[in-house]
C-alpha atoms as a PDB file:
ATOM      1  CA  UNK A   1      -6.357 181.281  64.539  1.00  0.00           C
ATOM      2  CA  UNK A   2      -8.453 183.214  67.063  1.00  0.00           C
ATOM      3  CA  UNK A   3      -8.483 186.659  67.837  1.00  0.00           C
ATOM      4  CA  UNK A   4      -6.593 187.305  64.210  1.00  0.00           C
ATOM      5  CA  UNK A   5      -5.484 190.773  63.899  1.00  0.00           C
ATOM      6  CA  UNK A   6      -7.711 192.469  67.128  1.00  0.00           C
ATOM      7  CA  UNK A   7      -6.440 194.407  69.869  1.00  0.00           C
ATOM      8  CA  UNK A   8      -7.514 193.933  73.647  1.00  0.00           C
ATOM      9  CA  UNK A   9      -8.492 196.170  76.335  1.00  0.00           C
ATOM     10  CA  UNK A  10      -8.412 194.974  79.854  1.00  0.00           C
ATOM     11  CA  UNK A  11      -8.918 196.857  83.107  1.00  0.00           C
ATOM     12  CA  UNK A  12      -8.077 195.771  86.883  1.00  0.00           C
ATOM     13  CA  UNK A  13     -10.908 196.808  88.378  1.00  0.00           C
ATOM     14  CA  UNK A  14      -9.230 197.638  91.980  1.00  0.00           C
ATOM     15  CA  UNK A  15      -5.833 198.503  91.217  1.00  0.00           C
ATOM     16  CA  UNK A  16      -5.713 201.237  88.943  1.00  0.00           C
ATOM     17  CA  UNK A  17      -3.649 199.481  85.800  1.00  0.00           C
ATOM     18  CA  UNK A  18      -4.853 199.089  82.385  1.00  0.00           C
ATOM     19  CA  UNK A  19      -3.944 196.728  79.882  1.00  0.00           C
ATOM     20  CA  UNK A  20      -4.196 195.691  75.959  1.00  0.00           C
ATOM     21  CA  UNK A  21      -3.289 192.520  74.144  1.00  0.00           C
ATOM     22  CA  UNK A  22      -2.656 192.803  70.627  1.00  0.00           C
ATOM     23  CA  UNK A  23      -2.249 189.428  67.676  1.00  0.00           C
ATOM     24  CA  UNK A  24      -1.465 190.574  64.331  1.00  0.00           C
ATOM     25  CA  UNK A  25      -1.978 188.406  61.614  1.00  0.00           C
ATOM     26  CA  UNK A  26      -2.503 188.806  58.452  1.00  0.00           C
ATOM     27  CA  UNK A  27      -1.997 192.714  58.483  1.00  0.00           C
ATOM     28  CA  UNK A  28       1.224 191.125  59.584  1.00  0.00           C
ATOM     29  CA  UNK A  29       2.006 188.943  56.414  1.00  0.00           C
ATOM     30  CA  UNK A  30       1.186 192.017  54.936  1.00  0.00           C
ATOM     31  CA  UNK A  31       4.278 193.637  56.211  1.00  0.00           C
ATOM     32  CA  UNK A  32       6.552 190.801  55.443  1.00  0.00           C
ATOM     33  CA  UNK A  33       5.147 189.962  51.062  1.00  0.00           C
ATOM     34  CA  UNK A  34       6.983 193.774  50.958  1.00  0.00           C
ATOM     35  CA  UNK A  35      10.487 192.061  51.655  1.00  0.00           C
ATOM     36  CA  UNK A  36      12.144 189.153  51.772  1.00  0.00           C
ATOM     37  CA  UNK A  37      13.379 190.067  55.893  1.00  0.00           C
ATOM     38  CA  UNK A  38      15.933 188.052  57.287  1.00  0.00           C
ATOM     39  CA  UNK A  39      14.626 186.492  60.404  1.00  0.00           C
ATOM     40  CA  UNK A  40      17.038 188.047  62.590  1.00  0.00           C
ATOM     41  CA  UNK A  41      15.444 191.367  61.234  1.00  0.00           C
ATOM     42  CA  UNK A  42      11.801 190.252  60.710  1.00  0.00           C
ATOM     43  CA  UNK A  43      11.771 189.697  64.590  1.00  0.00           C
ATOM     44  CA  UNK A  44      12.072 193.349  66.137  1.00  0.00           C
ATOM     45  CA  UNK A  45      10.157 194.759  63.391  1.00  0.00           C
ATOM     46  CA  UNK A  46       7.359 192.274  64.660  1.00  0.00           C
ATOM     47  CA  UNK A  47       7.607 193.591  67.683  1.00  0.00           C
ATOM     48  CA  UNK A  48       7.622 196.736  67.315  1.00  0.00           C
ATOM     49  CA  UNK A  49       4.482 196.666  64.956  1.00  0.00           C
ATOM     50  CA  UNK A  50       2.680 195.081  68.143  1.00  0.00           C
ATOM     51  CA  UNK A  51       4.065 197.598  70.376  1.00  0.00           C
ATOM     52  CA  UNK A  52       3.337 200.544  68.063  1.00  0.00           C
ATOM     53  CA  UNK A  53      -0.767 198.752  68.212  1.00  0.00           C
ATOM     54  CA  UNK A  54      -0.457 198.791  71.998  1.00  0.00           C
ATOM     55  CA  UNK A  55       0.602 201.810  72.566  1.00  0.00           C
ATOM     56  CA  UNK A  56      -1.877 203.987  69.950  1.00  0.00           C
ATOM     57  CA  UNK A  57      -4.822 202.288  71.793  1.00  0.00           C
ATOM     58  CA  UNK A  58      -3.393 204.331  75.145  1.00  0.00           C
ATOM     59  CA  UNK A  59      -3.725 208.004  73.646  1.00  0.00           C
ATOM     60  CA  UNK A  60      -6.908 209.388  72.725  1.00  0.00           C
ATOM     61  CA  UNK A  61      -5.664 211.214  69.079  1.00  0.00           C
ATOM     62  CA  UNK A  62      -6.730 211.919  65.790  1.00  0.00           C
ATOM     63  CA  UNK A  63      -3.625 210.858  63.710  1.00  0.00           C
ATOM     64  CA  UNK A  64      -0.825 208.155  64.172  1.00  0.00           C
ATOM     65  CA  UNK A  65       1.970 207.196  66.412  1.00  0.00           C
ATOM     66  CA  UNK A  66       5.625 206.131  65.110  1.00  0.00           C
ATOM     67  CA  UNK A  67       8.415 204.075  66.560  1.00  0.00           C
ATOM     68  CA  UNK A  68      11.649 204.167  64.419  1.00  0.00           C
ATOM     69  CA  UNK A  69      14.387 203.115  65.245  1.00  0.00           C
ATOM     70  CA  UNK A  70      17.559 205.171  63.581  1.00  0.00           C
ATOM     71  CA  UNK A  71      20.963 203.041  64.354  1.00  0.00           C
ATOM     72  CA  UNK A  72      24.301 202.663  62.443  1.00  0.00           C
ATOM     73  CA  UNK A  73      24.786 199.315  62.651  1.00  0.00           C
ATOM     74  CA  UNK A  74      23.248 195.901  60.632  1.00  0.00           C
ATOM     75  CA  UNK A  75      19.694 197.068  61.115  1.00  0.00           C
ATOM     76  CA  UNK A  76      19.556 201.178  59.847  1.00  0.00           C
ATOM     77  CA  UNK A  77      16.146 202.007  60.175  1.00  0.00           C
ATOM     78  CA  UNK A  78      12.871 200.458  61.612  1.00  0.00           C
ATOM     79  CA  UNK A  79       9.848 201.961  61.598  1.00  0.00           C
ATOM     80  CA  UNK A  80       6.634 201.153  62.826  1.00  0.00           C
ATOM     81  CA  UNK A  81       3.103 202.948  62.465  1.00  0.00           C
ATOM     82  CA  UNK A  82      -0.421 202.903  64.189  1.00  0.00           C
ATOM     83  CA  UNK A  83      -2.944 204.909  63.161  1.00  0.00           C
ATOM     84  CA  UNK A  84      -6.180 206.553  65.289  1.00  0.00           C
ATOM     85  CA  UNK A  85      -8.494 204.127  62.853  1.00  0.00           C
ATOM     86  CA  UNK A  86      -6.602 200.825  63.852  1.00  0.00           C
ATOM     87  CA  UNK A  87      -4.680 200.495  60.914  1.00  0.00           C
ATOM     88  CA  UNK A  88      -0.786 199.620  60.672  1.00  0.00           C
ATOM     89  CA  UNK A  89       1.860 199.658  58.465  1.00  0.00           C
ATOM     90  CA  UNK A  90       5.713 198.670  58.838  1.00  0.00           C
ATOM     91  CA  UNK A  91       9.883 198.368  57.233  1.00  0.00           C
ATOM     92  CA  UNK A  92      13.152 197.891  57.979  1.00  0.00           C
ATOM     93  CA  UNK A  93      16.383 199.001  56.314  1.00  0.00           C
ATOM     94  CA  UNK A  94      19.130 196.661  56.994  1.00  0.00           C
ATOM     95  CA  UNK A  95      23.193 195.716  55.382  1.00  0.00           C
ATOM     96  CA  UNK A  96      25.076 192.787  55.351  1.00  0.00           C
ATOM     97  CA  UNK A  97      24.831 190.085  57.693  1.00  0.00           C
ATOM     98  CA  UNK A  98      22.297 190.575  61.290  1.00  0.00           C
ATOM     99  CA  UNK A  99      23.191 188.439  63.994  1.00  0.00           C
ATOM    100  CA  UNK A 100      20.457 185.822  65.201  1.00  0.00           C
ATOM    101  CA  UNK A 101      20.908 186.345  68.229  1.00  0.00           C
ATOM    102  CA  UNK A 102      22.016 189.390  70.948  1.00  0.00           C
ATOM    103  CA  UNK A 103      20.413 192.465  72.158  1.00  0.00           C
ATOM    104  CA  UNK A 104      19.377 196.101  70.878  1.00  0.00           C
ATOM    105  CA  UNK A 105      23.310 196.809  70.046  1.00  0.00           C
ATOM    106  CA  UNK A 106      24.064 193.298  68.380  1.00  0.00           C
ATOM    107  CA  UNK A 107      21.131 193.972  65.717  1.00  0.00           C
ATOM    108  CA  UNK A 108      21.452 197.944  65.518  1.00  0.00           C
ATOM    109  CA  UNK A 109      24.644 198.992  66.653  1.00  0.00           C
ATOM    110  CA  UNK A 110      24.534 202.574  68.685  1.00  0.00           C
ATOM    111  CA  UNK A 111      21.255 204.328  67.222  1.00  0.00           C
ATOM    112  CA  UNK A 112      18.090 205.642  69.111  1.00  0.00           C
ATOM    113  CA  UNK A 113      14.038 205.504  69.575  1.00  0.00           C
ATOM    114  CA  UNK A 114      12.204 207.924  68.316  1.00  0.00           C
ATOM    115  CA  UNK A 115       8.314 208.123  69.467  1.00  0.00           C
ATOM    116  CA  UNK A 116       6.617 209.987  67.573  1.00  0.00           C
ATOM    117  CA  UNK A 117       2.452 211.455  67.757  1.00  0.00           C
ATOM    118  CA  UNK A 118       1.164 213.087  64.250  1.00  0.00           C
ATOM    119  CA  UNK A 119      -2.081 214.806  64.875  1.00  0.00           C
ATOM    120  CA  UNK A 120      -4.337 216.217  62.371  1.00  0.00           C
ATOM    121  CA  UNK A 121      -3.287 219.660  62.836  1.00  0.00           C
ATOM    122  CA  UNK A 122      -0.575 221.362  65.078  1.00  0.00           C
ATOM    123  CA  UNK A 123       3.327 220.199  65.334  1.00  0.00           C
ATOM    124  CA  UNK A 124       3.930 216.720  66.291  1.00  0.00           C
ATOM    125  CA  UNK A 125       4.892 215.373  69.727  1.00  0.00           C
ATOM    126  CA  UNK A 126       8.255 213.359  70.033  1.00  0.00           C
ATOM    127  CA  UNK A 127      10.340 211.468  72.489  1.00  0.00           C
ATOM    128  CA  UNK A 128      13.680 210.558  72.077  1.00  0.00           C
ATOM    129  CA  UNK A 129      15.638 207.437  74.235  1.00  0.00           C
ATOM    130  CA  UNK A 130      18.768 205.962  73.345  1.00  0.00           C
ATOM    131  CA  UNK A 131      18.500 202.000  71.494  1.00  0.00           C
ATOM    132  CA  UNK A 132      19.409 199.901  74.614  1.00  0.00           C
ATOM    133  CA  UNK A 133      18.200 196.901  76.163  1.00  0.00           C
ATOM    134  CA  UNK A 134      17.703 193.282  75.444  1.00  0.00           C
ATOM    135  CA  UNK A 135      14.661 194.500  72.658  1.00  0.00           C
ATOM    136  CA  UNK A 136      12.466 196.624  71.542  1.00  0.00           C
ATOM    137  CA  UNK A 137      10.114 195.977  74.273  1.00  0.00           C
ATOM    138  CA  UNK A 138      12.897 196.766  77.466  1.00  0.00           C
ATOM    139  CA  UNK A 139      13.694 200.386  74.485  1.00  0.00           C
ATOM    140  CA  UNK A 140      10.348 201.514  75.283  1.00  0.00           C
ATOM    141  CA  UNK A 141       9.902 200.308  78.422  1.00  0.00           C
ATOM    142  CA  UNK A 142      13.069 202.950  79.291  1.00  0.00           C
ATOM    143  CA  UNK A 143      11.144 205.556  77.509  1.00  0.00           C
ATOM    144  CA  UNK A 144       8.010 205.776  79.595  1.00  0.00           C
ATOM    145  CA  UNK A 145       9.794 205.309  82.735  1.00  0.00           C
ATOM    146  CA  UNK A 146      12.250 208.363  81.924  1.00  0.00           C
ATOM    147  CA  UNK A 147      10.776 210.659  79.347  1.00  0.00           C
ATOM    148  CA  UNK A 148       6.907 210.103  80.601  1.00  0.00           C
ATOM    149  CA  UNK A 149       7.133 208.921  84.230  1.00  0.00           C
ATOM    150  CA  UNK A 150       4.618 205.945  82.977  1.00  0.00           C
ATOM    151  CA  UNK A 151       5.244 202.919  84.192  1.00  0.00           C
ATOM    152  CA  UNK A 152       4.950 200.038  81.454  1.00  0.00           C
ATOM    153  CA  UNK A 153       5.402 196.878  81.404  1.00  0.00           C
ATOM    154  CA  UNK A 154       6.123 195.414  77.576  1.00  0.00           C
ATOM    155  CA  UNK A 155       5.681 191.757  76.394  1.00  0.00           C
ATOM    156  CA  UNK A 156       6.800 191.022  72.857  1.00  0.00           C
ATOM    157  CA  UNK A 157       7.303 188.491  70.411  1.00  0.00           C
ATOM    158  CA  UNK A 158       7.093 187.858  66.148  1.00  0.00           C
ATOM    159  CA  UNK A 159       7.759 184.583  63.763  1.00  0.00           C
ATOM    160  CA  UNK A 160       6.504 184.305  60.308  1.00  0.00           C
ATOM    161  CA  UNK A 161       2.625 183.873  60.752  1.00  0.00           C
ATOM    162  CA  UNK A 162       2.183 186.478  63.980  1.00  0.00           C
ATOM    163  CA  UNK A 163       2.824 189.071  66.054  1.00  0.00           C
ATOM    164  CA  UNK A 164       1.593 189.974  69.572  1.00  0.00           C
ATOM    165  CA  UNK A 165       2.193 191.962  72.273  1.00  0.00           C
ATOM    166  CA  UNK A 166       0.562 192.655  75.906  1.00  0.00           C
ATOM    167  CA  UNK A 167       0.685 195.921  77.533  1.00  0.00           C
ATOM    168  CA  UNK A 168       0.665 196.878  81.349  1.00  0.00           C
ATOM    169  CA  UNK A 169       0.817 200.860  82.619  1.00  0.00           C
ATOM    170  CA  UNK A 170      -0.416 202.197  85.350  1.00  0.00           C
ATOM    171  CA  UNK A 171      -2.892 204.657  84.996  1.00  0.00           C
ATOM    172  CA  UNK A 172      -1.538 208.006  85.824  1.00  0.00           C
ATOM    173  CA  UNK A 173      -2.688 210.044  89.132  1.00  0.00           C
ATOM    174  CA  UNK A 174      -3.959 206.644  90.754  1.00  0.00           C
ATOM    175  CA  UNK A 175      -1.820 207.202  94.269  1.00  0.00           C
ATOM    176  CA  UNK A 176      -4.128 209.373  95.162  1.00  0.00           C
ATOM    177  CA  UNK A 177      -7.252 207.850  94.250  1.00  0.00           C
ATOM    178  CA  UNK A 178      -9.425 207.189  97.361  1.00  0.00           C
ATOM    179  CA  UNK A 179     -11.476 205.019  95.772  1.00  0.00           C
ATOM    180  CA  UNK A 180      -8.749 201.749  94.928  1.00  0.00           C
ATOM    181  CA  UNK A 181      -8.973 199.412  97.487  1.00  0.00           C
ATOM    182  CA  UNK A 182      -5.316 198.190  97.316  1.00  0.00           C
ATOM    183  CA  UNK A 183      -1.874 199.144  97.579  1.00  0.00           C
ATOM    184  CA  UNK A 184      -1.343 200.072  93.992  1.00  0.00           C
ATOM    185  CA  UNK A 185       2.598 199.845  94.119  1.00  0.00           C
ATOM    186  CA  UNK A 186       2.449 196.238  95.597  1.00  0.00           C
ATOM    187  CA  UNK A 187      -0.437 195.393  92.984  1.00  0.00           C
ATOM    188  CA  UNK A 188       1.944 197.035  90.452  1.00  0.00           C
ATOM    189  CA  UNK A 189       4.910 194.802  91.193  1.00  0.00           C
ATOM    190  CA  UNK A 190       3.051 191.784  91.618  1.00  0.00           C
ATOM    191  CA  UNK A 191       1.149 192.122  88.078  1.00  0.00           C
ATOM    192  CA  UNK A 192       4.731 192.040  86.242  1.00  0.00           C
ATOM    193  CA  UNK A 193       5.782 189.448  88.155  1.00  0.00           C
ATOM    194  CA  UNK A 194       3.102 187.543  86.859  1.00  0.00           C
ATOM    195  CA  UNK A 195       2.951 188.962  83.245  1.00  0.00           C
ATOM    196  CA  UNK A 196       7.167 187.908  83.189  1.00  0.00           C
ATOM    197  CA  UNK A 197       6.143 184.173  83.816  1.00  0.00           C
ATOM    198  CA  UNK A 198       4.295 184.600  79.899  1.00  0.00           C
ATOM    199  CA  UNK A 199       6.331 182.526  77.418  1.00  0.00           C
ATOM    200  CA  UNK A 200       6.924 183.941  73.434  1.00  0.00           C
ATOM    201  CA  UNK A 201       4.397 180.984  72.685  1.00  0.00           C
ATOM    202  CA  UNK A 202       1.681 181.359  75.160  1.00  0.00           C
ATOM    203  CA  UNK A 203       2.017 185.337  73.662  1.00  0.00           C
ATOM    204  CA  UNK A 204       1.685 184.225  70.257  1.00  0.00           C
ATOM    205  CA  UNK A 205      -0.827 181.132  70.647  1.00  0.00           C
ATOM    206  CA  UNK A 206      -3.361 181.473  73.960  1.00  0.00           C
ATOM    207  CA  UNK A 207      -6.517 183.139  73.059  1.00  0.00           C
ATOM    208  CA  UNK A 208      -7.194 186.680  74.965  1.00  0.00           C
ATOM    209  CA  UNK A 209      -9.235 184.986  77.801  1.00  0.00           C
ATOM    210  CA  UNK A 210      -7.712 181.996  78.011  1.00  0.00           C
ATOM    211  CA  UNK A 211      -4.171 184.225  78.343  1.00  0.00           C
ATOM    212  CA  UNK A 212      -5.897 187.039  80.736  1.00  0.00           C
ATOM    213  CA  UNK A 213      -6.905 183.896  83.063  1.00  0.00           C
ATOM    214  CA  UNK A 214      -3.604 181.902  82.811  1.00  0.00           C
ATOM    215  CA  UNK A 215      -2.042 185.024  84.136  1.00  0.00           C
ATOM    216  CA  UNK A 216      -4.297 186.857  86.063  1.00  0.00           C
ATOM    217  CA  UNK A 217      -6.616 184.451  87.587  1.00  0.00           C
ATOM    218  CA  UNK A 218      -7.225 185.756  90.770  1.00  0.00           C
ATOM    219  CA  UNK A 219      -7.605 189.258  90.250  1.00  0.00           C
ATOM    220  CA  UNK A 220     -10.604 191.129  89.181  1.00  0.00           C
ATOM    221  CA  UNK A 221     -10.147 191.843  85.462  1.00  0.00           C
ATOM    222  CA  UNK A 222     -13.019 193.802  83.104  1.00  0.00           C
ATOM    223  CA  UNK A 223     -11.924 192.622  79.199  1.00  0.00           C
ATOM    224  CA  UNK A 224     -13.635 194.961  76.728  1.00  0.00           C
ATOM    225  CA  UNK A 225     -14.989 194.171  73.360  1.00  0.00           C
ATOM    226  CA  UNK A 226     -11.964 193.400  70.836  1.00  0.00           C
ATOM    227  CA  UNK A 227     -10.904 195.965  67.827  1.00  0.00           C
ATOM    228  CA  UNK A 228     -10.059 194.509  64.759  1.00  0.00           C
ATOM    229  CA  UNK A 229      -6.856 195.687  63.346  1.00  0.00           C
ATOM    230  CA  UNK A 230      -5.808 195.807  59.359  1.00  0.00           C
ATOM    231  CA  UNK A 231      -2.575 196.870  57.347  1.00  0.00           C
ATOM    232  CA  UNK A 232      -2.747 199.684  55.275  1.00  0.00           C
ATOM    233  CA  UNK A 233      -0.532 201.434  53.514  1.00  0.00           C
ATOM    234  CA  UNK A 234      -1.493 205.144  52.703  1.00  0.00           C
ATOM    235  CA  UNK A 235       0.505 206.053  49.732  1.00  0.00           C
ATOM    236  CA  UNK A 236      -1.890 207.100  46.818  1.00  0.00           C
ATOM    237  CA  UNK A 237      -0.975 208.708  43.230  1.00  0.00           C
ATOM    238  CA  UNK A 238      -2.398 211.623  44.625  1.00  0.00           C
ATOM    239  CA  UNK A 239       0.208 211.341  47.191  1.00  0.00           C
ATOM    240  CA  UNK A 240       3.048 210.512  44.378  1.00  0.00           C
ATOM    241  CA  UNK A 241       2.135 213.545  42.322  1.00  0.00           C
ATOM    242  CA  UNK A 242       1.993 216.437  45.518  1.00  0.00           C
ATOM    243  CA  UNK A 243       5.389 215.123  46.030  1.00  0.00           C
ATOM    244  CA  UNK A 244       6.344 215.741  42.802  1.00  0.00           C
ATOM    245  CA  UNK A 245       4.890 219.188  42.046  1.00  0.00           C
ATOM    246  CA  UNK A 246       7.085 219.808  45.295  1.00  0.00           C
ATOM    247  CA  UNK A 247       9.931 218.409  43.716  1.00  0.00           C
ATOM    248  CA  UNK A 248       9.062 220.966  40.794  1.00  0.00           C
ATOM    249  CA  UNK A 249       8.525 221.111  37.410  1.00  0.00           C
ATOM    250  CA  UNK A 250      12.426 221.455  35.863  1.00  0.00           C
ATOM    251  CA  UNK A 251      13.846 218.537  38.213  1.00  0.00           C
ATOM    252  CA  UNK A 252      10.959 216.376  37.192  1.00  0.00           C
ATOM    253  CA  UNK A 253      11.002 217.007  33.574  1.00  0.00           C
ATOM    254  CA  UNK A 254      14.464 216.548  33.930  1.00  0.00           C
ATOM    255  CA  UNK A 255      14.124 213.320  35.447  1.00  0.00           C
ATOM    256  CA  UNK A 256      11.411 211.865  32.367  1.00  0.00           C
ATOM    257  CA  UNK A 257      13.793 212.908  29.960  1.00  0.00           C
ATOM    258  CA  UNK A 258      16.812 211.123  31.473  1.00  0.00           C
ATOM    259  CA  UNK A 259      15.188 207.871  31.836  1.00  0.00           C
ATOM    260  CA  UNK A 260      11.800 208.213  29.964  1.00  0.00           C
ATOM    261  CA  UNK A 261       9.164 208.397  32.786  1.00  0.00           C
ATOM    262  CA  UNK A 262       9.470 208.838  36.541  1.00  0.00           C
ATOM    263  CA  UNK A 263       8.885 205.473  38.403  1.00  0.00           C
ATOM    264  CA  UNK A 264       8.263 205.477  42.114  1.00  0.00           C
ATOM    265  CA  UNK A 265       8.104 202.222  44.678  1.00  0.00           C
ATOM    266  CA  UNK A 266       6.308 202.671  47.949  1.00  0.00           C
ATOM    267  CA  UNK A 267       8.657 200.650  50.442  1.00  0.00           C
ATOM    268  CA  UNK A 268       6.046 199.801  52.708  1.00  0.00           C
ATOM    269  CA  UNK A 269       3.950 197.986  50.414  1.00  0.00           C
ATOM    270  CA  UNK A 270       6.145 197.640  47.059  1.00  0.00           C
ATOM    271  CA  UNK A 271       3.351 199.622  45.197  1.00  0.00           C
ATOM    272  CA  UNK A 272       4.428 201.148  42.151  1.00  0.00           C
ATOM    273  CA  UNK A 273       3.707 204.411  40.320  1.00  0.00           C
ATOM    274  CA  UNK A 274       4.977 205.509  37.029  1.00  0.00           C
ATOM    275  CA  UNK A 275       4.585 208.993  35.160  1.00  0.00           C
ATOM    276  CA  UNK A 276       5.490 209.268  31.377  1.00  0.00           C
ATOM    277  CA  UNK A 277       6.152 212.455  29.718  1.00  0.00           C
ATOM    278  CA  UNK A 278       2.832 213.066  29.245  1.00  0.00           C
ATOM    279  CA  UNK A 279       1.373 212.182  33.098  1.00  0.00           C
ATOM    280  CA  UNK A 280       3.833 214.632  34.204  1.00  0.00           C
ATOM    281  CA  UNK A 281       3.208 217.257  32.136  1.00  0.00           C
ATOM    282  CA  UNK A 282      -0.521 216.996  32.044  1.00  0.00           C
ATOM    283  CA  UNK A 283       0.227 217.061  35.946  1.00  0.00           C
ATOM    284  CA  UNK A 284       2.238 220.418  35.889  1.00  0.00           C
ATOM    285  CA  UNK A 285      -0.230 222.038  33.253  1.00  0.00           C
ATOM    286  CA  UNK A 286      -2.917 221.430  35.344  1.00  0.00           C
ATOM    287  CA  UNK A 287      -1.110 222.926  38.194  1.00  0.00           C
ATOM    288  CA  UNK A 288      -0.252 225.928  36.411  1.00  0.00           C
ATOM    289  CA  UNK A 289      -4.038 225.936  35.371  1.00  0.00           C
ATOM    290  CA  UNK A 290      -5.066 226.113  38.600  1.00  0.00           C
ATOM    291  CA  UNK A 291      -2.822 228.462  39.886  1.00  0.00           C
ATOM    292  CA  UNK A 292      -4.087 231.185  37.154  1.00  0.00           C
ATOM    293  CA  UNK A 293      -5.477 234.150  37.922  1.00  0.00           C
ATOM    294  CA  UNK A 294      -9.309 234.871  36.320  1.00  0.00           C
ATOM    295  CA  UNK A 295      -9.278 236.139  33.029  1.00  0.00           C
ATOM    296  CA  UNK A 296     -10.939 239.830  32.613  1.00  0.00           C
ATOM    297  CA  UNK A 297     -13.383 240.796  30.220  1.00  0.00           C
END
């Protein structure tokens, strides 16, 4: 399938809006050989891994960006992550039966949509909307238009083999900007009227210039070099054994001895690490070890 897991860049040359096109592929099967999802689940978790692509390529950040979805109803918890290096990882939490079809409530019941940016250093920047709309796509669109005065424009759709997205904003602070040659509210309108006319399967199956042209045909468009895109998870036994020097020693130790070693799943990629008696004390000597002080002589 062209343009397998890369992400898009386009630019309207006049009109002061950006855009990016995202297909997810196989770092899309990724997400879905962690569970068995339902498809009435698998669906806005698809989208919102393309939206959660789309969206990191718009900040310029060392670290990742997170869309979760909290909600008390069949669907619990969604989450979605992009990193700064173009990589992308994804789950859902979900009970009992998830309707096929309906909107945001059907799925997730009342719940909310958190935005999240992680940097390297410093505390993290969030945004919080209500979970409303007919998807995940009309959530977020809600969030830039309230919490960042941003208009964007969303296009969204997943089966079992793909994911993609498209993304329209308009660049902030254009209004002023001598230099466009056309009415950039009018241009605005008239570019989501067009991107609307899009079908799920033109989304999913057009190639990135053969879509950009279908669509915007008679408008000056600049299409950058693509950016490939991979799933990766991030959990390490490093990882596994900070958390459980955190945990500390006596609740760990007390865990081995209860069920013979400690076992841990990662449930974004099924990974598993175990620790016998011996890993985890080896792991809490050496700890101790390090901690120390210098012996005098």
């Amino acid at each position: 399938m062209s343009d397998s897991d890369s992400l898009h860049r386009f630019l309207f040359e006049n009109s002061g809006i950006r855009g990016n096109l995202v297909h997810l592929d196989a770092s899309w099967r990724a997400v879905l050989d962690a569970h068995p999802y339902p498809d009435a689940v698998r669906e806005p978790l698809g989208e919102a891994l393309a939206a959660v692509a789309l969206l990191a390529a718009t900040i310029k950040f060392d670290g990742s960006l997170i869309v979760q979805a909290q909600a008390s109803g069949p669907i619990r918890t969604l989450v979605a992550q992009a990193t700064s290096a173009r990589t992308l990882r994804g789950l859902a939490r979900w009970e009992g039966e998830v309707p096929a079809d309906g909107d945001l409530a059907a799925r997730f019941g009342e719940g909310r949509l958190v935005l999240t940016i992680e940097r390297g250093a410093g505390e993290p920047y969030q945004g919080i909307v209500p979970l409303t709309g007919q998807g995940i796509a009309q959530a977020i669109e809600h969030y830039f238009g309230d919490s960042e005065q941003l208009p964007t424009r969303l296009q969204l759709t997943a089966n079992g083999q793909r994911a993609a997205g498209l993304l329209l904003q308009r660049l902030p602070g254009v209004a002023d900007d001598a230099h466009l040659s056309l009415d950039t509210s009018d241009d605005w309108n008239r570019v989501g009227l067009l991107a609307n006319t899009l079908s799920p399967e033109e989304l999913a199956g057009l190639s990135a210039p053969d879509l950009l042209h279908r669509l915007f045909h008679e408008d000056d468009l600049r299409l950058f070099e693509p950016e490939p895109l991979a799933f990766r998870c991030g959990c390490s036994r490093t990882r596994i054994e900070d958390m459980l020097r955190a945990l500390g020693e006596s609740e760990a130790m007390s865990i081995v001895s209860e069920r013979g070693a400690i076992e841990v799943t990662c449930e974004f990629c099924n990974r598993s690490y175990r620790l016998d008696a011996v890993d985890a004390g080896q792991l809490f000597t050496t700890a101790t070890r390090h901690e120390a002080p210098p012996a005098h002589h």
